[in-house]
Protein backbone atom coordinates (compact mmCIF):
# COMPACT_ATOMS: atom_id res chain seq x y z
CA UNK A 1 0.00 0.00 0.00
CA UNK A 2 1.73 3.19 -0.77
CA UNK A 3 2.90 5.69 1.93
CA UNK A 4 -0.13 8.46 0.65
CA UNK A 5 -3.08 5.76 2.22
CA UNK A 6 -2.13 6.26 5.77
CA UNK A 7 -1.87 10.06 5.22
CA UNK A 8 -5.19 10.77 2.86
CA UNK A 9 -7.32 12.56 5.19
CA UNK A 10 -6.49 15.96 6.84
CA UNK A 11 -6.61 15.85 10.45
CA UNK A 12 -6.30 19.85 11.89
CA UNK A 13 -6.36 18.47 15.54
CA UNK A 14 -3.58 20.45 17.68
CA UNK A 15 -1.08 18.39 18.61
CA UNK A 16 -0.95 18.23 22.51
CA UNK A 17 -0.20 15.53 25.60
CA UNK A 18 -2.23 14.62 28.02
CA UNK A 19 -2.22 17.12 30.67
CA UNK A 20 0.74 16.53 33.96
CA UNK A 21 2.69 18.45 36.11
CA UNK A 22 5.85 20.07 35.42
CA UNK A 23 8.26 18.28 37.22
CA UNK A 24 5.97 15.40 39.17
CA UNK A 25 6.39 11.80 38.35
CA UNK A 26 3.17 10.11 36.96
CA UNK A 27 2.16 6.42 37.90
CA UNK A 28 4.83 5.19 36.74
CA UNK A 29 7.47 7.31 37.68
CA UNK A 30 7.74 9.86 34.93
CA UNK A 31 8.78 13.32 34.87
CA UNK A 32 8.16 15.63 32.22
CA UNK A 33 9.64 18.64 31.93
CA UNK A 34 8.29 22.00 29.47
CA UNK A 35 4.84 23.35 28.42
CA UNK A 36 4.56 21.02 25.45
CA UNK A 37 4.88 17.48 27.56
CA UNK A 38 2.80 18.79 30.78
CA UNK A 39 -0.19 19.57 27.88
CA UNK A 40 -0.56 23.20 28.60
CA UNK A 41 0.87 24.08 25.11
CA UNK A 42 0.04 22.73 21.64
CA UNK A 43 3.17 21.77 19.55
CA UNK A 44 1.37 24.63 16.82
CA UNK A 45 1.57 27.11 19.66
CA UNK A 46 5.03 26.47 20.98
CA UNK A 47 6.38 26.71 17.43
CA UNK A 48 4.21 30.09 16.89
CA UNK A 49 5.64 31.29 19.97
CA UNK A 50 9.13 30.55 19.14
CA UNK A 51 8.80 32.07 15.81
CA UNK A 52 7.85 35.32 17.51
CA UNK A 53 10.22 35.50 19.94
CA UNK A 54 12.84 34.90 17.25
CA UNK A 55 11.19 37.53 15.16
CA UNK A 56 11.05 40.16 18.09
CA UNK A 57 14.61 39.34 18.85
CA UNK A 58 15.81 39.98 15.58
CA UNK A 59 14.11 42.64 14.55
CA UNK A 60 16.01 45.53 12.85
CA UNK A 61 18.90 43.29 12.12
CA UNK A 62 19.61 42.67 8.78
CA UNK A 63 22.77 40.20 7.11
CA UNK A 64 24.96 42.12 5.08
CA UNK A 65 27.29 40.67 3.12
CA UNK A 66 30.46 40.93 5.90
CA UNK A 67 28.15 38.30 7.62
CA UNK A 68 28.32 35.66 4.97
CA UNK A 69 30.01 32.12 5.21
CA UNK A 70 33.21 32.75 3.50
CA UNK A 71 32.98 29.77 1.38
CA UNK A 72 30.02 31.17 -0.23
CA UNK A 73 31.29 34.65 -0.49
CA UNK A 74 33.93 32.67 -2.56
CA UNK A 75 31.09 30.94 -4.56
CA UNK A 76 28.82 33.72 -5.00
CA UNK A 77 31.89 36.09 -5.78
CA UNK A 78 31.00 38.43 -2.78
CA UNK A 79 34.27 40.77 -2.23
């Protein structure tokens, strides 16, 4: 059966775990650590936040061309 028959209906569900405490073992002696594992974030909304905070963190900075790899300044023939 090809690969495309598992995947061939969209499923928008957010991806999320089932809700624990940061830190506390479960039943069977389990720990998970960060927002995504405990279930108080969605895997969408961790990723959306860390988009933004890279976003907000970076804003105003641009690359020039002193910032490139110098391999590919070689390549590209960036002087």
């Amino acid at each position: 059966m090809p690969i495309h028959g598992y995947f061939s209906k969209r499923d928008d569900r957010e991806l999320t775990m089932p809700r624990a405490d940061d830190g506390a073992p479960n039943e069977s002696g389990i720990s998970y650590p960060g927002d995504v594992l405990t279930g108080r974030l969605s895997v969408q909304d961790a990723f959306a936040l860390q988009a933004a905070e890279l976003r907000a963190h970076n804003r105003g900075k641009w690359a020039g061309r002193d910032d490139y790899d110098p391999v590919l300044k070689f390549h590209l023939r960036i002087k």
